[in-house]
Protein backbone atom coordinates (compact mmCIF):
# COMPACT_ATOMS: atom_id res chain seq x y z
CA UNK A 1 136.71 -110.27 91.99
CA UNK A 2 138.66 -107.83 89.99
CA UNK A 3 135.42 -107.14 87.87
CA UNK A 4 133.54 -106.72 90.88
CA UNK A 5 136.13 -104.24 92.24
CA UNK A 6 136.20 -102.06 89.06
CA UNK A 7 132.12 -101.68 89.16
CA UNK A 8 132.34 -100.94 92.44
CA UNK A 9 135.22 -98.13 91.89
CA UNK A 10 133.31 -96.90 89.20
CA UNK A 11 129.65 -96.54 90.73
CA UNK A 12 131.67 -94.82 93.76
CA UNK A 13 133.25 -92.22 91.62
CA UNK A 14 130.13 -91.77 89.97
CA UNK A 15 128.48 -91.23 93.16
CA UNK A 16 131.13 -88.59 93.83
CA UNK A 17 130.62 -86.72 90.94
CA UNK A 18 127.01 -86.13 92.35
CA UNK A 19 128.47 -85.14 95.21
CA UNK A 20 129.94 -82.77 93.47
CA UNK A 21 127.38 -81.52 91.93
CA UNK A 22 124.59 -80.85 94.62
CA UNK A 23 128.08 -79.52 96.60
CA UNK A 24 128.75 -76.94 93.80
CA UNK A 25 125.45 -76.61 92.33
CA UNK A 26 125.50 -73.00 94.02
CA UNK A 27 128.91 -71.94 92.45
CA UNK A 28 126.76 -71.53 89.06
CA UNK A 29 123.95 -70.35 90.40
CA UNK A 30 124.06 -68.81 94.07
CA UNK A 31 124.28 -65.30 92.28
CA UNK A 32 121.16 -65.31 89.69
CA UNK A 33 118.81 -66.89 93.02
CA UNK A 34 120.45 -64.48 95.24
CA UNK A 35 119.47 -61.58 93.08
CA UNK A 36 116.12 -62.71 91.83
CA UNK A 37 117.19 -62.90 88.22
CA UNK A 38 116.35 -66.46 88.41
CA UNK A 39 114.00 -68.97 90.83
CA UNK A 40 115.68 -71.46 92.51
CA UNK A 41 114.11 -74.47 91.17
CA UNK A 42 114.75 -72.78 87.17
CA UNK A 43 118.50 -72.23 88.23
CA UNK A 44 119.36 -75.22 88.88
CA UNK A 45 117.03 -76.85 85.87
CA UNK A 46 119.15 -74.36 83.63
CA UNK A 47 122.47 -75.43 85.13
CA UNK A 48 121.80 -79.10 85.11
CA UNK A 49 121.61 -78.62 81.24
CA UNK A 50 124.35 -76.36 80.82
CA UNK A 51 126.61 -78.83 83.52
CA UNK A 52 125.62 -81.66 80.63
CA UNK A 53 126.46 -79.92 77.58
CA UNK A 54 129.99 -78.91 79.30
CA UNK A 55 130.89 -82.15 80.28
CA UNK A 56 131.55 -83.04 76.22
CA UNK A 57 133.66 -79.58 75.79
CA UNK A 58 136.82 -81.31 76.05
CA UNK A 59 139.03 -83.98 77.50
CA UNK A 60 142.14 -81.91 78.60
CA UNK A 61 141.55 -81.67 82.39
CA UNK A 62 140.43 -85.30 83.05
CA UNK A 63 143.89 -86.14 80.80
CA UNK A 64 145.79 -84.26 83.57
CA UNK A 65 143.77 -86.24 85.90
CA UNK A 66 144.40 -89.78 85.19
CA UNK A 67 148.06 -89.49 84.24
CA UNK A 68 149.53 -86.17 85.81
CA UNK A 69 148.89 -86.42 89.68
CA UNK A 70 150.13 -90.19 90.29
CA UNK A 71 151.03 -93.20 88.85
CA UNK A 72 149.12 -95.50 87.40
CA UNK A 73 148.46 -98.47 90.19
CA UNK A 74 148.31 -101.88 89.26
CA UNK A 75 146.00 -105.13 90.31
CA UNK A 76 143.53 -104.65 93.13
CA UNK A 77 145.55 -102.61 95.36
CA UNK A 78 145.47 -100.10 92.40
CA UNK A 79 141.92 -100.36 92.69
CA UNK A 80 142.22 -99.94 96.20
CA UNK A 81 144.02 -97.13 96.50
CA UNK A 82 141.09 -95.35 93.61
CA UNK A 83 138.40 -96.82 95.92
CA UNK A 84 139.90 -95.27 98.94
CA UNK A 85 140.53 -91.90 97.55
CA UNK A 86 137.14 -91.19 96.43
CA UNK A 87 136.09 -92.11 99.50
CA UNK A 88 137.97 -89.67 101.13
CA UNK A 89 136.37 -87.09 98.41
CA UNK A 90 133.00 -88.20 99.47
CA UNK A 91 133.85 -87.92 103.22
CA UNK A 92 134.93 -84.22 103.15
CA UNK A 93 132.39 -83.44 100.51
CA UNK A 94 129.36 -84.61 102.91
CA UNK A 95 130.96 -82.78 105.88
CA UNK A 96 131.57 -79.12 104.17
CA UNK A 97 127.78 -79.56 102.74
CA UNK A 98 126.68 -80.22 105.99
CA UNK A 99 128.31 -77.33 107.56
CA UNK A 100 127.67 -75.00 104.62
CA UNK A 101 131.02 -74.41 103.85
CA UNK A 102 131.58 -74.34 100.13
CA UNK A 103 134.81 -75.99 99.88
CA UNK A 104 136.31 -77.23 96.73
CA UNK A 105 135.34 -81.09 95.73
CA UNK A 106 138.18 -80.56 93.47
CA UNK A 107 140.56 -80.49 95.63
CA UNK A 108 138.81 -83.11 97.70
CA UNK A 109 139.65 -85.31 95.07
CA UNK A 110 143.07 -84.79 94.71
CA UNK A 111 143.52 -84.97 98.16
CA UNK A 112 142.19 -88.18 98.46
CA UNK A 113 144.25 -89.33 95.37
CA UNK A 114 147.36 -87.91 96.99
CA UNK A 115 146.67 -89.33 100.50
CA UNK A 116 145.54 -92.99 99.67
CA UNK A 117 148.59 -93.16 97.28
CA UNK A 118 151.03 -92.39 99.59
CA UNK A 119 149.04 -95.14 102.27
CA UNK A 120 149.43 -97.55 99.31
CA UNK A 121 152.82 -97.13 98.16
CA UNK A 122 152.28 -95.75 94.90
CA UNK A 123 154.04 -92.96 93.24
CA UNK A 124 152.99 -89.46 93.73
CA UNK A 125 153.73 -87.06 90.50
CA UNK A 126 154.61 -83.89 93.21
CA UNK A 127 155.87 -81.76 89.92
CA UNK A 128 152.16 -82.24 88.52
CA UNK A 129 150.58 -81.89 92.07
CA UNK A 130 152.84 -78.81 92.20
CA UNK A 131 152.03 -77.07 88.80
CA UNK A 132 148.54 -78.36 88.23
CA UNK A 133 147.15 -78.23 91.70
CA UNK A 134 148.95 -76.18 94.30
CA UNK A 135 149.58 -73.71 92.31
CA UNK A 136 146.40 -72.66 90.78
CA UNK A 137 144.79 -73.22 93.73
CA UNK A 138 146.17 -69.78 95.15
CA UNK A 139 146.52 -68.20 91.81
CA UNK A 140 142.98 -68.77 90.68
CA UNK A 141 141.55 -66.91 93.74
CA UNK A 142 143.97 -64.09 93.31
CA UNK A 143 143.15 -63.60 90.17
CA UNK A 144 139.37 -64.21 90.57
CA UNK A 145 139.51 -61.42 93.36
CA UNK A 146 141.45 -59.31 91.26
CA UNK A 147 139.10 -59.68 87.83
CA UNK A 148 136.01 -59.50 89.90
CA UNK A 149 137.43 -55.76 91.17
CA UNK A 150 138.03 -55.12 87.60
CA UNK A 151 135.16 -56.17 85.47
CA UNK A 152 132.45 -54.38 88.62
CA UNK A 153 135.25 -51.19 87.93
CA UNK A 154 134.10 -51.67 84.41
CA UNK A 155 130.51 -51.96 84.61
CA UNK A 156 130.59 -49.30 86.82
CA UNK A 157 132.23 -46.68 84.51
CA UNK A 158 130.61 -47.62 81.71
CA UNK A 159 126.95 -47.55 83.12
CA UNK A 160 127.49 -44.19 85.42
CA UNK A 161 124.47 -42.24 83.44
CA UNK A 162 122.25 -44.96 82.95
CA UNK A 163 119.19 -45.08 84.78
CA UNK A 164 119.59 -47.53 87.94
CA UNK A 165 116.42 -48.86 87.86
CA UNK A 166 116.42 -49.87 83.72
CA UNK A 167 120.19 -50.99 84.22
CA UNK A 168 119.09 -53.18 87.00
CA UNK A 169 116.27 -54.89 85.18
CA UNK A 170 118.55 -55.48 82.26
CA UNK A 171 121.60 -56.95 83.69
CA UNK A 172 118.95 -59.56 85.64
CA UNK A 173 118.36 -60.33 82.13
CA UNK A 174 121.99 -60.78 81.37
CA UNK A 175 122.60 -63.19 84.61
CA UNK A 176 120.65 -65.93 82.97
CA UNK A 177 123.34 -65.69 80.44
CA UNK A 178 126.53 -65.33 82.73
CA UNK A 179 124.62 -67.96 85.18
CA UNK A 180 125.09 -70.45 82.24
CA UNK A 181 127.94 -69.62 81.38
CA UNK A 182 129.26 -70.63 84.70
CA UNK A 183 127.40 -73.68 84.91
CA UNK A 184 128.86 -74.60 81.17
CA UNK A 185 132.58 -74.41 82.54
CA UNK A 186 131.25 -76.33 85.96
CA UNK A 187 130.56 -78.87 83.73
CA UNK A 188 133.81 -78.44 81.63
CA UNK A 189 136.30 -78.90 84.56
CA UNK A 190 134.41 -80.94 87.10
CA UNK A 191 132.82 -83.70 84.75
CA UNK A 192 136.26 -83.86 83.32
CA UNK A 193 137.56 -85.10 86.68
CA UNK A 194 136.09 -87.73 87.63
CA UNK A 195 136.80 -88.66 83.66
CA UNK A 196 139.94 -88.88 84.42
CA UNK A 197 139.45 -91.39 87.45
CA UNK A 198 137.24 -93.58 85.77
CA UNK A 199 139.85 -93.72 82.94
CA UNK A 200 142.80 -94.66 85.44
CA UNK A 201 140.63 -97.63 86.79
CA UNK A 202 139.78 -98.76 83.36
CA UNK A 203 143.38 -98.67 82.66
CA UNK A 204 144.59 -100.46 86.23
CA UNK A 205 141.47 -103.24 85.17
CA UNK A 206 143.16 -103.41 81.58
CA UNK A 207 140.27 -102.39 79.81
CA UNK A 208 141.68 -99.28 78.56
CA UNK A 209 145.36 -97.71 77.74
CA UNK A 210 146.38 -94.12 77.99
CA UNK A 211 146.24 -92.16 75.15
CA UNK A 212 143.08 -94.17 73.74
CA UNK A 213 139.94 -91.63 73.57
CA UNK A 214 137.95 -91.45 76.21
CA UNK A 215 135.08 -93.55 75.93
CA UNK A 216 131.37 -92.05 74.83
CA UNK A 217 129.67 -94.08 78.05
CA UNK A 218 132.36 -92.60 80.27
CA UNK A 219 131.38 -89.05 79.43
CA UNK A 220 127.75 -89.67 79.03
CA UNK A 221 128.06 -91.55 82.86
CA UNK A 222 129.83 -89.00 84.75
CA UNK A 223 128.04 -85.69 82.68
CA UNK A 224 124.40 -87.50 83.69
CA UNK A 225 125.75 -87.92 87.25
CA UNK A 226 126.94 -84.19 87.73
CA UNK A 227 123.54 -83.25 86.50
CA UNK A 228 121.85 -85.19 88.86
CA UNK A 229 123.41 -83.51 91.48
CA UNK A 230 123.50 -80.16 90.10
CA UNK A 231 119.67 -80.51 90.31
CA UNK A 232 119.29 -81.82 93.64
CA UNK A 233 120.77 -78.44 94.93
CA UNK A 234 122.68 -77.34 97.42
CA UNK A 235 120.70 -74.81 99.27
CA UNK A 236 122.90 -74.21 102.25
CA UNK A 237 126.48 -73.49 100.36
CA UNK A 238 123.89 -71.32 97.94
CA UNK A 239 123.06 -69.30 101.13
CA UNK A 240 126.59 -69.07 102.11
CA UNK A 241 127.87 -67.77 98.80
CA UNK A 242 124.52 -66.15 97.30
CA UNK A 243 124.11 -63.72 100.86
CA UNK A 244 126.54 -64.17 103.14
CA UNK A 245 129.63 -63.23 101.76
CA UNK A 246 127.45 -59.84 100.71
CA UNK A 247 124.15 -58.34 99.32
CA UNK A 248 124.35 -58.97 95.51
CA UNK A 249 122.73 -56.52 93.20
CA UNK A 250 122.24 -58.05 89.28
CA UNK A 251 125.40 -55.90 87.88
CA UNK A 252 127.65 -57.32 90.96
CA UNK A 253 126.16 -61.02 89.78
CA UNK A 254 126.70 -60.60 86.36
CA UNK A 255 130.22 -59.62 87.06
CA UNK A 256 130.97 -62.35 89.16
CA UNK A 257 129.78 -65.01 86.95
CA UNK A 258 131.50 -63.82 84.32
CA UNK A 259 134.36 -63.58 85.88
CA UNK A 260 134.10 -66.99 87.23
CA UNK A 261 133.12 -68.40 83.77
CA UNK A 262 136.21 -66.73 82.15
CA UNK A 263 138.98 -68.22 84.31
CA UNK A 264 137.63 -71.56 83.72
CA UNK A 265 137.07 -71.73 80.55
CA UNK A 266 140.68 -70.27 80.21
CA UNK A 267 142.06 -72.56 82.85
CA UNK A 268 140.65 -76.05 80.98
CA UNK A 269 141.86 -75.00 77.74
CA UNK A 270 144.72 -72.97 77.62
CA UNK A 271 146.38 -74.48 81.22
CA UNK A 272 144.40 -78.28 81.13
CA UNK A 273 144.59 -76.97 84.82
CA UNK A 274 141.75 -78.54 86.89
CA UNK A 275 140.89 -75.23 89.13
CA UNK A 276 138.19 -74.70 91.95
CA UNK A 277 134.89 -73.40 90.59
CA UNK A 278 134.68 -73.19 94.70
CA UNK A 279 137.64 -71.12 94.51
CA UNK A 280 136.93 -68.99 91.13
CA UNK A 281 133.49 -67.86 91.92
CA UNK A 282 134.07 -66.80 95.97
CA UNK A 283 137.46 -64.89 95.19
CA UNK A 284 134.77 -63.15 92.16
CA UNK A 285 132.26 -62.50 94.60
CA UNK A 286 134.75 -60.48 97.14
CA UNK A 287 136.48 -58.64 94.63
CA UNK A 288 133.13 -57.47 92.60
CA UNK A 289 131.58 -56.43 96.41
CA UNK A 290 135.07 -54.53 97.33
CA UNK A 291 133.94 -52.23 94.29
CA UNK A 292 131.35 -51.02 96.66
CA UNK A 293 133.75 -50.57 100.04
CA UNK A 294 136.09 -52.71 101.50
CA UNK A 295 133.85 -53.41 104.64
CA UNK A 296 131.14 -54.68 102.47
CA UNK A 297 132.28 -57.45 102.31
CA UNK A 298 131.95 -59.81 105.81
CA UNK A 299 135.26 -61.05 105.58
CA UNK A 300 134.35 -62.83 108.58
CA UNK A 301 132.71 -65.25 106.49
CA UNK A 302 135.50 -65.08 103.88
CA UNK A 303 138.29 -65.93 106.41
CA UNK A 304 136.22 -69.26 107.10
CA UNK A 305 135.94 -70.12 103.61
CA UNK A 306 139.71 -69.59 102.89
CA UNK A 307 140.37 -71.48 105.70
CA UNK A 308 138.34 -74.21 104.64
CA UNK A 309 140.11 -74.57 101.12
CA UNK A 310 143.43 -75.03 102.96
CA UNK A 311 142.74 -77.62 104.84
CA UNK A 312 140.48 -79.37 102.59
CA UNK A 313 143.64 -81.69 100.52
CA UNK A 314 144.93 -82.52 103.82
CA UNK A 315 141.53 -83.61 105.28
CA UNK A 316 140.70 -85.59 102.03
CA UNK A 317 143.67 -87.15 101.87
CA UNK A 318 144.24 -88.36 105.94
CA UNK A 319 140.22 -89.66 105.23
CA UNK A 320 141.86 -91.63 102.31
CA UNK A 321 144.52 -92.81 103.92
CA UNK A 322 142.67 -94.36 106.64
CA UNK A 323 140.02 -95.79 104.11
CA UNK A 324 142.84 -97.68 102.29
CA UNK A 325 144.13 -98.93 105.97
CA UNK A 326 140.86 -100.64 106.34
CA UNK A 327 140.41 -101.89 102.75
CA UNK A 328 144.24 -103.30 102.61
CA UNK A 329 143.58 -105.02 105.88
CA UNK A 330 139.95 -106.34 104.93
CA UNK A 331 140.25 -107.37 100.97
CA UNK A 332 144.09 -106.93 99.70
């Protein structure tokens, strides 16, 4: 039974990671498809890839993952309380896909970690929560509005003589870059997190310790998984965040994606911090179309969105709750 519980965890968090991925497929590439530098269908081929390769970049965030948001449970209400939190992920990913909302799966996740943990009696790790979670969660938008103003400023300045239409045609060419370069750190922080679950329920099955490496089937698993998603696409949060936040023009994509690719690569290895591509990449988006005038942006749309990512831990985590209700009254 406790074998049979730790499959099951397992092929549930790897069905959450492609969740995850057809959920956030359009945070790497709802720019380059909104702008024509790329088709749809070779977007998401090119950040399938890219989400692969970045899932072997490092093991930092999925470290801060399994041992720095709760304690480790034990037995099969340890495995419970996994089971019911990605279940809550899952719940709240579906629904926000559904309703074209791109919300972050990331903090789906924690949510339901946080919520079925607290159903099951287990520690919480609030100063981890606090610094890892909370925290960047309204930083990394600030600062993803903030570098998205700056870097379009930039770009601006530094292109004021060039011919629009030669400028245009070459930074279409440059969004296949900064396209995978956002799907590379997609891969690098949200591969790594459901890492770091798998990992815990290796360690609550005692299969694994903390501190051993992660293993090579873990990483090939959840990458593969991600990728599968990534591919299946996501076309209504890509509409959401590709047109209606505001009309992209190549230079305004590059700049987003850049931006968006520079806080997370900074984020996983500087911080271990396991931020919102959701978050990164819409906060880039507004900033880069404020460059043109404040109104340009419909931050109609925007207040939805911002809405969405604050009640998205809550959400997750009453779904998880609820889940491990029903599986502690069923099977525990």
């Amino acid at each position: 039974m406790d074998t049979f519980a730790l499959v099951v965890t397992i092929l549930v968090a790897l069905f959450f990671t492609y969740t995850n991925g057809f959920h956030d497929s359009a945070n790497a590439i709802a720019t380059s498809v909104s702008t024509r530098a790329l088709t749809p269908r070779a977007a998401l081929a090119m950040a399938a890839v890219m989400n692969l390769a970045g899932a072997f970049l490092g093991s930092g965030v999925a470290k801060t993952v399994s041992e720095g948001l709760i304690e480790a449970p034990e037995g099969s209400k340890g495995m419970g309380i996994l089971f019911s939190a990605l279940v809550g992920a899952i719940v709240w990913n579906l629904v926000t896909w559904y309703f074209g909302l791109p919300s972050s799966s990331s903090h789906a996740l924690f949510g339901g970690m946080v919520g079925a943990a607290l159903a099951g009696g287990t520690e919480v790790i609030w100063n981890g929560v606090l610094d890892k979670v909370v925290i960047p969660m309204f930083v990394s938008p600030v600062v993803g509005l903030v570098a998205g103003y700056l870097v379009m400023t930039a770009i601006m300045w530094l292109f004021r003589r060039a011919n629009p239409h030669k400028a245009k045609r070459g930074f279409r060419i440059a969004q296949t870059v900064s396209a995978a370069g956002m799907a590379l750190g997609h891969g690098l922080q949200d591969a790594q997190k459901t890492m770091g679950v798998v990992v815990m329920a290796l360690v609550i099955s005692g299969h694994e310790t903390y501190g051993d490496p992660i293993p090579v089937w873990v990483k090939i698993a959840c990458a593969v998984m991600l990728s599968l998603g990534t591919y299946a696409g996501g076309w209504r949060i890509m509409r959401t965040l590709g047109r209606k936040i505001i009309e992209l023009d190549p230079p305004q994509g590059f700049a987003a994606e850049t931006t968006g690719a520079a806080i997370m690569f900074t984020t996983a290895y500087l911080f271990k911090a396991p931020v919102s591509t959701t978050h990164v990449i819409t906060s880039a988006i507004m900033g880069v179309g404020a460059t043109k005038r404040v109104n340009a942006v419909r931050w109609g749309v925007a207040k939805n969105i911002v809405l969405g990512w604050f009640i998205t831990m809550p959400a997750a985590a009453i779904v998880a709750a609820c889940c491990f209700g029903i599986v502690n009254l069923l099977f525990l």
